[in-house]
Protein backbone atom coordinates (compact mmCIF):
# COMPACT_ATOMS: atom_id res chain seq x y z
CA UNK A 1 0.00 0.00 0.00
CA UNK A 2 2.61 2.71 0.63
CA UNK A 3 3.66 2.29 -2.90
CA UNK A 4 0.61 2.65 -4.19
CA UNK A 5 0.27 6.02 -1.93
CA UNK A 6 3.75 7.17 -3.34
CA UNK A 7 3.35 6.73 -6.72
CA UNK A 8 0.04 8.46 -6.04
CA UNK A 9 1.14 11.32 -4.44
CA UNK A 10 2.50 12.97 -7.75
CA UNK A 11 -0.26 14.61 -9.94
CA UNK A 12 1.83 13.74 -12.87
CA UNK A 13 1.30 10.12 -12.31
CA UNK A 14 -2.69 10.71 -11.56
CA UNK A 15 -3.35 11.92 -14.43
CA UNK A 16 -1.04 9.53 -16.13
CA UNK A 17 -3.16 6.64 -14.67
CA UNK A 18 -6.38 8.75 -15.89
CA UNK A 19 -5.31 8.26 -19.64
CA UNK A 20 -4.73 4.84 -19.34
CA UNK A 21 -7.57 4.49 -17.41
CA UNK A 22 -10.15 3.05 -20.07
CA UNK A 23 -7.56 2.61 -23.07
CA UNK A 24 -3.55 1.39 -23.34
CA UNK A 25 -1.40 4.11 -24.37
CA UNK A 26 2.20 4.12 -25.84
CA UNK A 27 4.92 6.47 -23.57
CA UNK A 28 4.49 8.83 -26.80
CA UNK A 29 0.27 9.09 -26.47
CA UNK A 30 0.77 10.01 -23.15
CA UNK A 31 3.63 12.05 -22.76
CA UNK A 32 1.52 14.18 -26.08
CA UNK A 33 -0.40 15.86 -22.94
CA UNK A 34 2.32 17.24 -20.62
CA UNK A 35 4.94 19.14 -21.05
CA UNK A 36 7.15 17.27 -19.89
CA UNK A 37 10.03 14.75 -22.00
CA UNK A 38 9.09 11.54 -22.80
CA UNK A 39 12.15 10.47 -20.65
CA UNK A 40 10.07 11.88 -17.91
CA UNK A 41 7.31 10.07 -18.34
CA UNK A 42 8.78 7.05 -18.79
CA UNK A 43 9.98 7.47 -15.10
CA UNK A 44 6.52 8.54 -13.99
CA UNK A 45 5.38 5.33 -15.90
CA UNK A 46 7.98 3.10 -14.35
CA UNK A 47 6.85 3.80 -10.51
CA UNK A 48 3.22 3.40 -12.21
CA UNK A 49 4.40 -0.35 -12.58
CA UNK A 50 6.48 -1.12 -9.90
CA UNK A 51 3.43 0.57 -7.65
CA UNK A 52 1.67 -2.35 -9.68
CA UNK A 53 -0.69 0.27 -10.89
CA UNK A 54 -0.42 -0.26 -14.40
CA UNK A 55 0.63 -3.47 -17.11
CA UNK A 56 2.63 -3.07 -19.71
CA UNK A 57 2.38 -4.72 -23.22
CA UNK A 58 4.94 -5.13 -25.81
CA UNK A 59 4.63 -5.02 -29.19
CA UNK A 60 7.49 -5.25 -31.27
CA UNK A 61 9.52 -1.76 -30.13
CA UNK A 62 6.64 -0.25 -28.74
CA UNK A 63 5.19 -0.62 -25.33
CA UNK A 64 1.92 -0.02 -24.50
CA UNK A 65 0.65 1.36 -20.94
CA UNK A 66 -3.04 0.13 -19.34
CA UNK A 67 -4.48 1.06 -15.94
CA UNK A 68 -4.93 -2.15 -13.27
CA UNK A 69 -7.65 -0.95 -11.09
CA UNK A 70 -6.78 -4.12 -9.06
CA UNK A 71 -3.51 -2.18 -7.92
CA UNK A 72 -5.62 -0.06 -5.90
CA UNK A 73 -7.44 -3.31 -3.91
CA UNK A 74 -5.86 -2.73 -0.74
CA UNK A 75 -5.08 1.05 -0.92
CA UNK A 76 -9.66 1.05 -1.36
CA UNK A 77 -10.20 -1.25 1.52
CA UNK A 78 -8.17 0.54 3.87
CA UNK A 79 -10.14 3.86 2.49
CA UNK A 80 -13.27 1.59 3.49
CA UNK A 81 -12.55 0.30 6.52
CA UNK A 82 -11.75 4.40 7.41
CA UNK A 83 -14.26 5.85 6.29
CA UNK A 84 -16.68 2.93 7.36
CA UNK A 85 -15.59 3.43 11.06
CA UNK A 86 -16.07 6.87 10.94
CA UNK A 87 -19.24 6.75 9.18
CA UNK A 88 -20.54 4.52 11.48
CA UNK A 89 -19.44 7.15 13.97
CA UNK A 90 -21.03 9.93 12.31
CA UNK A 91 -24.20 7.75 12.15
CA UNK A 92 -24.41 7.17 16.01
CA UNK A 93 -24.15 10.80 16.77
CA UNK A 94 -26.62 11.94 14.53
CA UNK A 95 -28.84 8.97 16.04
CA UNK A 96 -28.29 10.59 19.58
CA UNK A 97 -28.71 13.66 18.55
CA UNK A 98 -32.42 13.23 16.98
CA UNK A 99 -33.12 11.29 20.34
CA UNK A 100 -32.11 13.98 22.15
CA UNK A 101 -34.23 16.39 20.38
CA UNK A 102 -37.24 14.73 20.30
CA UNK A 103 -36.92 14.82 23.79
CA UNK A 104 -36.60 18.46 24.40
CA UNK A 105 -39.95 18.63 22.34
CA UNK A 106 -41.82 16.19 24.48
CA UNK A 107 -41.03 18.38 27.09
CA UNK A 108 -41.86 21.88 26.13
């Protein structure tokens, strides 16, 4: 998971993943909307993989880039489980706090 969250934590690489999100793009398709070198992006691609956020395919001298939404399994679940907890949370208070309302009405 830290990986994942490292290779995340560059905007270069998020929006990387967002291109190859639905369709595989060679290093040259992508690196066509940054301004960046393609060197660059190669390197932004390479923690992509080793983050095991994206496959790579080869085709002869070209190598094409896809997203792998299962990268992000256990980065999601721990989201879940964090937000669950807390939700939950959030859920109880607002349950106590309608209680308590209704309460103060019955008495007025």
């Amino acid at each position: 998971m830290d990986a994942t969250a490292r290779a995340l934590s560059e905007p270069t690489r998020r929006r990387i993943l967002q291109l190859v999100k639905d369709d595989e793009r060679t290093v040259s398709e992508i690196a066509e909307h940054f301004d960046v070198s393609r060197p660059a992006i190669s390197q932004h691609l390479r923690v992509l993989a080793d983050a095991e956020l994206v496959v790579v395919r080869s085709e002869g001298t070209r190598r094409f880039y896809r997203a792998r939404p299962e990268g992000l399994g256990e980065l999601a679940q721990w989201m879940a489980e964090f937000w669950g907890a807390a939700l939950s949370e959030l859920a109880v208070e607002a349950g106590r706090d309608e209680w308590n309302e209704k309460q103060n009405r019955r008495k007025r």
